[in-house]
Protein backbone atom coordinates (compact mmCIF):
# COMPACT_ATOMS: atom_id res chain seq x y z
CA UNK A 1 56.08 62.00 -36.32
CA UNK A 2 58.75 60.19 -38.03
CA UNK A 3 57.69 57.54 -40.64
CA UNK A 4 58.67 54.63 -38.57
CA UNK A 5 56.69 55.64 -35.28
CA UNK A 6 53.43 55.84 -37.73
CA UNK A 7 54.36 52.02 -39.22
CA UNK A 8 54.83 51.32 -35.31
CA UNK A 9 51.65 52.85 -34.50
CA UNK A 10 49.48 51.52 -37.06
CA UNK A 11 50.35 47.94 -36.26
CA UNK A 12 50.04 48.29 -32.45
CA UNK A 13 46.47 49.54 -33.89
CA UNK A 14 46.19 46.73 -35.85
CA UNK A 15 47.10 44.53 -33.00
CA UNK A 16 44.17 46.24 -30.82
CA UNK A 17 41.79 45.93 -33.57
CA UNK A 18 42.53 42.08 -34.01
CA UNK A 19 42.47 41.60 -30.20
CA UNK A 20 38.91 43.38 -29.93
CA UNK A 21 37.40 41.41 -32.79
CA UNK A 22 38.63 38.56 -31.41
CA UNK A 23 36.81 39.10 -27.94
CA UNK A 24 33.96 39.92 -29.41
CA UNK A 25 33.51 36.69 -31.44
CA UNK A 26 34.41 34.67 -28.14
CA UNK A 27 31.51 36.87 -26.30
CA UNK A 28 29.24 35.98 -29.48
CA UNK A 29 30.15 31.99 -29.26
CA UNK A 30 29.60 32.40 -25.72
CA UNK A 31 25.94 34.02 -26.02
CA UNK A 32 25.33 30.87 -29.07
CA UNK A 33 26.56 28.25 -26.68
CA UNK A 34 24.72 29.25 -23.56
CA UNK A 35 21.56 30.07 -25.86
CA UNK A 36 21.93 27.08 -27.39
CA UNK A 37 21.86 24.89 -23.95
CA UNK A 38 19.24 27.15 -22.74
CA UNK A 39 17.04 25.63 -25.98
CA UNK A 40 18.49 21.96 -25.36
CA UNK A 41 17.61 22.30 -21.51
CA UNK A 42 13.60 23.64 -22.11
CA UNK A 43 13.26 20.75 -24.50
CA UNK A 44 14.22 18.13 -21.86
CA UNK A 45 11.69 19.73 -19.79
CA UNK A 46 8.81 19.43 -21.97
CA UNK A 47 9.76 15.90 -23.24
CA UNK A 48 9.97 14.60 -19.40
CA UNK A 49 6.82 16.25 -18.56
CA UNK A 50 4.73 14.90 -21.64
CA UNK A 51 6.64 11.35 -20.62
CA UNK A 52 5.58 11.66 -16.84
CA UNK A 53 1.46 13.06 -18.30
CA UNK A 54 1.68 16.61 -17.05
CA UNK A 55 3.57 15.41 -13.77
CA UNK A 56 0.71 13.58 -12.24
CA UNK A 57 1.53 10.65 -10.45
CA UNK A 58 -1.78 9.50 -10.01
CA UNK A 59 -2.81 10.20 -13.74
CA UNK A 60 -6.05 8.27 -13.84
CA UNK A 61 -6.52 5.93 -16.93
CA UNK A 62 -9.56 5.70 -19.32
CA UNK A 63 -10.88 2.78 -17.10
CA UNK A 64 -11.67 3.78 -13.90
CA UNK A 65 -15.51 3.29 -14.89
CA UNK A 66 -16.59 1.30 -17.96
CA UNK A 67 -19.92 -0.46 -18.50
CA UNK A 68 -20.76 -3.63 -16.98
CA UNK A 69 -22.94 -6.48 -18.71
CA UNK A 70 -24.84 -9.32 -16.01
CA UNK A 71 -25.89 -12.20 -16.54
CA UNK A 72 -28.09 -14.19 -14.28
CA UNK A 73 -30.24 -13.42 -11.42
CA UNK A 74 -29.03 -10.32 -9.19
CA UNK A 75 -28.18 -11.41 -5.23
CA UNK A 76 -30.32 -10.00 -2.89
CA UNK A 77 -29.07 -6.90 -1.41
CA UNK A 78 -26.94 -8.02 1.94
CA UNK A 79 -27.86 -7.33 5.68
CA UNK A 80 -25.74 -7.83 8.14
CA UNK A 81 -28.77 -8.19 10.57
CA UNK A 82 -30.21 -11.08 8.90
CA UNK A 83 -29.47 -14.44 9.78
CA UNK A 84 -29.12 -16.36 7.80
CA UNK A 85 -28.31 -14.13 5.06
CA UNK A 86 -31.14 -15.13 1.91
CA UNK A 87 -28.25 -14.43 -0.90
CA UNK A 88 -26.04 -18.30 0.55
CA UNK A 89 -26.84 -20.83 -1.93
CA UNK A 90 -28.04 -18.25 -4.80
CA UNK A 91 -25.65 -18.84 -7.84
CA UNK A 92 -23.51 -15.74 -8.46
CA UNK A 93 -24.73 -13.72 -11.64
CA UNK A 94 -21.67 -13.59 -14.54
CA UNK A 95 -19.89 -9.88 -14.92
CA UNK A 96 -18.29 -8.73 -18.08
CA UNK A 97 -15.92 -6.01 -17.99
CA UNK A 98 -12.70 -4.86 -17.90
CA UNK A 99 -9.50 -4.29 -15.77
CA UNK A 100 -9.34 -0.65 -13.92
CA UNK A 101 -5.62 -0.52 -15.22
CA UNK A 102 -5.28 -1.57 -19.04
CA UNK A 103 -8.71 -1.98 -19.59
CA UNK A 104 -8.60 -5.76 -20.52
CA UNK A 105 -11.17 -8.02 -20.03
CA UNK A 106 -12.17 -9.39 -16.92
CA UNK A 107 -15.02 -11.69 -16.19
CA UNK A 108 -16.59 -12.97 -12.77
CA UNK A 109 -18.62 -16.41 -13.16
CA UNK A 110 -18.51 -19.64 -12.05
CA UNK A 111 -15.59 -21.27 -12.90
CA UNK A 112 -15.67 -24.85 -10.69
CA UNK A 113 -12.95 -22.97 -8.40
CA UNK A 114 -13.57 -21.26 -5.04
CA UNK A 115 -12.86 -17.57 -5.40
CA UNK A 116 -13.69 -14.50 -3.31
CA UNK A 117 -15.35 -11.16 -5.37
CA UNK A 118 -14.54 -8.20 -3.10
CA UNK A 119 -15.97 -4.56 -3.62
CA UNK A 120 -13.76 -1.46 -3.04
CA UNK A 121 -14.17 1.84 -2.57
CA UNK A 122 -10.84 4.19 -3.59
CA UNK A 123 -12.40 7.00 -1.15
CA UNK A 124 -13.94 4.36 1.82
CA UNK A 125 -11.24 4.45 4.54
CA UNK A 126 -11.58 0.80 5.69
CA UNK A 127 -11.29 -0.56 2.29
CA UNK A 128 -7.58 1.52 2.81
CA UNK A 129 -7.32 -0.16 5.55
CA UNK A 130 -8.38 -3.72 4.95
CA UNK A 131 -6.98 -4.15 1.26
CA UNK A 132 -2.89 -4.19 2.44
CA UNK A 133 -4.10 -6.72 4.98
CA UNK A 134 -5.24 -9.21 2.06
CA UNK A 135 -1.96 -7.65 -0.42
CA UNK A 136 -0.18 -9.22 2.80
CA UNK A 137 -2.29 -12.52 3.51
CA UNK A 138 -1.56 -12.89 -0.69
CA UNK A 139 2.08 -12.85 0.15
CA UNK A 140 1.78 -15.16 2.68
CA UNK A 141 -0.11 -18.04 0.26
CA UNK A 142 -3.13 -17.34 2.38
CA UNK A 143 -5.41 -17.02 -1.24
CA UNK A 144 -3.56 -20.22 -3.07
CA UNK A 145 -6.20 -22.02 -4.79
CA UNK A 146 -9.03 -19.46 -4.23
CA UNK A 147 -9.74 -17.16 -7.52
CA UNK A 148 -9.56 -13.05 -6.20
CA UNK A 149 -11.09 -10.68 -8.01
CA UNK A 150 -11.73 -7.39 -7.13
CA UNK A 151 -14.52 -4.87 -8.09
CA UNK A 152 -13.73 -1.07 -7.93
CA UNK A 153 -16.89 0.58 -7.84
CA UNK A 154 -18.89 3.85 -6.05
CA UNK A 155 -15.58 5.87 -8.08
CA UNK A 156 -15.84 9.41 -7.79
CA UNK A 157 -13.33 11.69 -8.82
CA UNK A 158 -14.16 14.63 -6.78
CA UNK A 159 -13.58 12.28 -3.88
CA UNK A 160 -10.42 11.36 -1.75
CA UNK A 161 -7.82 8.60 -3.18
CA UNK A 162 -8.94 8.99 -6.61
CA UNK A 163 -7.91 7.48 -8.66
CA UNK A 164 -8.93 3.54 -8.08
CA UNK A 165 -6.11 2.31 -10.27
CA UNK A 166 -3.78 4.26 -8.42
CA UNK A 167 -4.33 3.62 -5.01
CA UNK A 168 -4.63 -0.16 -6.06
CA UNK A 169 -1.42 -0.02 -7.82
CA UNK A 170 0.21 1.35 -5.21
CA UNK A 171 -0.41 -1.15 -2.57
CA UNK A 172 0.50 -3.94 -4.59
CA UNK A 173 -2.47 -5.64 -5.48
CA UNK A 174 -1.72 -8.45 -6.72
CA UNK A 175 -5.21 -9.62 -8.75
CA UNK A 176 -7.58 -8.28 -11.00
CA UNK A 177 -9.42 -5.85 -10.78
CA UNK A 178 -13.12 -4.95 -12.39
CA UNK A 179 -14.31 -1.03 -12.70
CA UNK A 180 -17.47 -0.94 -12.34
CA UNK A 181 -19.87 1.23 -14.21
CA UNK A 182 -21.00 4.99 -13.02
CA UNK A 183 -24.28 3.33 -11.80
CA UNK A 184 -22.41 1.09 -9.82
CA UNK A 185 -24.14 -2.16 -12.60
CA UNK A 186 -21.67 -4.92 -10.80
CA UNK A 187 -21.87 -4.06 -7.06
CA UNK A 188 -25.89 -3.72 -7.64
CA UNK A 189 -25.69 -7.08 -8.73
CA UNK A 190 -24.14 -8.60 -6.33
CA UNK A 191 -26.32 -6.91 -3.50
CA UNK A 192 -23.78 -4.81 -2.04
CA UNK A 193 -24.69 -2.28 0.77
CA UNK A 194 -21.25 -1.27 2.14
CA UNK A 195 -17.83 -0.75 1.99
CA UNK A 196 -15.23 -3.29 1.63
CA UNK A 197 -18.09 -5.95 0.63
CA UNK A 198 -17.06 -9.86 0.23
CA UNK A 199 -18.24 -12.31 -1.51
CA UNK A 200 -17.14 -16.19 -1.40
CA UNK A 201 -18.56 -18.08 -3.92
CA UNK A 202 -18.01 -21.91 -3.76
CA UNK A 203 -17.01 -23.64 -6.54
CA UNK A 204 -20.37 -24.54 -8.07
CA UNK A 205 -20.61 -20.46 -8.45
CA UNK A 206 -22.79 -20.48 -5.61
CA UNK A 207 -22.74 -17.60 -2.66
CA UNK A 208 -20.82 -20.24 0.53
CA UNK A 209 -21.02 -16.23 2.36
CA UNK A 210 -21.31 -12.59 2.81
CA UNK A 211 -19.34 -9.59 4.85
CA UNK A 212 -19.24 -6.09 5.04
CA UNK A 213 -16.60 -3.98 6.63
CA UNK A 214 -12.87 -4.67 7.83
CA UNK A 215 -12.92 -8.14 8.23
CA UNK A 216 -10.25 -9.50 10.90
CA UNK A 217 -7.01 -11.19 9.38
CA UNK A 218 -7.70 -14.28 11.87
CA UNK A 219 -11.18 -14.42 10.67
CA UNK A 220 -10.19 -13.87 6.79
CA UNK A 221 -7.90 -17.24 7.20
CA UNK A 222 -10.17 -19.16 9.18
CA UNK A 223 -13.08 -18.00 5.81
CA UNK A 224 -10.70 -19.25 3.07
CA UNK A 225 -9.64 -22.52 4.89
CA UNK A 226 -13.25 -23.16 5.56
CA UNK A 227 -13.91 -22.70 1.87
CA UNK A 228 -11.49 -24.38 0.32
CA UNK A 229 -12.27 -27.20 2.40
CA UNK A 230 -16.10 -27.09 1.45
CA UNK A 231 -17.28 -26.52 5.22
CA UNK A 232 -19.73 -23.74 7.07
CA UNK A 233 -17.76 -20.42 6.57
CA UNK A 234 -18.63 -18.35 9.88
CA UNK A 235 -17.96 -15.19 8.25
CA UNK A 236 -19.30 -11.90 10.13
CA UNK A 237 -19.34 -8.09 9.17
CA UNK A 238 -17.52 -5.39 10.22
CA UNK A 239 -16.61 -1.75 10.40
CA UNK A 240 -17.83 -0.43 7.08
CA UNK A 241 -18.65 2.83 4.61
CA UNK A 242 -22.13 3.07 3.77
CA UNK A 243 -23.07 2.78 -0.04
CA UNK A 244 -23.99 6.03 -1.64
């Protein structure tokens, strides 16, 4: 071979070699790149699910029971068979807790305004069904100038709707709300014997009446006017879940 078909040669060689490397390093900063957004991508994962706590969207929160403190004499335990019921006129014993949600303090005592103290259940199915019927009457003005505050108690997390802070969230309640302790310290208190379980206190801090049970929207009006208005509340019980 002449010596100018070698130089020819060699540099269409050359010209190979350079065009191989050069693929190469493209395949190379393609590997990097995609690597790369592989890392950025598993990152994002674990920072959303640490964010979101594991993915559960009914992450319970360190107050779904707490310890209770009373003060006062206890209500007799209610019964819907007795007429009239012995716990009207007993002054409502003071509760000292704190909120289901952000565990801040919440307190139930006499405050020289009416109010209603209602117990709840997360896993009793007509406190599901009665508590978006007050979340509603609430919207409506129904509870102006009556204090609301509610009690979660008989929690259970092995049971259904868990957990209370949740399910109250959800629905939109709209007041506070009180855990009460594993041994159930405020509902015990306030002589509760089933699920939902109202109290209306008048504003002396005495009991004006008790219900059990789903409690008809009608009826729940007719209650609040008649204690806001300082007059004979003809409140009655309804379907309810039996304490456990």
């Amino acid at each position: 071979m002449s010596t100018k078909a070698q130089r020819r040669a060699e540099a269409i060689a050359q010209r190979k070699r350079a065009a191989d490397a050069a693929a190469a390093r493209q395949r190379r900063n393609r590997l990097a790149l995609w690597g790369g957004l592989a890392v950025v991508v598993v990152v994002a994962i674990i920072v959303a699910v640490v964010a979101s706590g594991g993915g559960d969207s009914a992450k319970a929160t360190s107050f779904e029971t707490h310890a209770v403190t009373v003060d006062g004499t206890p209500l007799p335990s209610y019964d819907a068979t007795k007429s009239p019921d012995p716990g009207v006129g007993k002054t409502i014993p003071t509760l000292e807790g704190v909120s289901v949600v952000n565990g801040k303090p919440v307190t139930v005592k006499p405050t020289g305004k009416p109010q209603m103290v209602l117990f709840v259940a997360h896993w009793c199915p007509h406190c599901q069904a009665e508590v978006p019927r007050l979340v509603d009457l609430a919207k409506q003005g129904v509870f102006d100038g009556v204090e609301v505050t509610a009690v979660a108690t008989g929690t259970n997390s092995a049971y259904p709707n868990y957990p209370p802070s949740a399910w109250l969230q959800r629905v939109n309640w709209p007041f506070p709300v009180m855990a009460d302790s594993p041994q159930f310290t405020a509902a015990t208190a306030y002589g509760l014997s089933a699920y939902p379980y109202f109290v209306l206190v008048n504003p002396d801090g005495t009991v004006a009446a008790r219900a059990t049970g789903e409690v008809p929207i009608d009826q729940v009006k007719a209650d609040l006017a008649a204690l806001k208005a300082g007059t004979s509340i003809p409140l009655s019980s309804g379907a309810s879940s039996s304490a456990p």
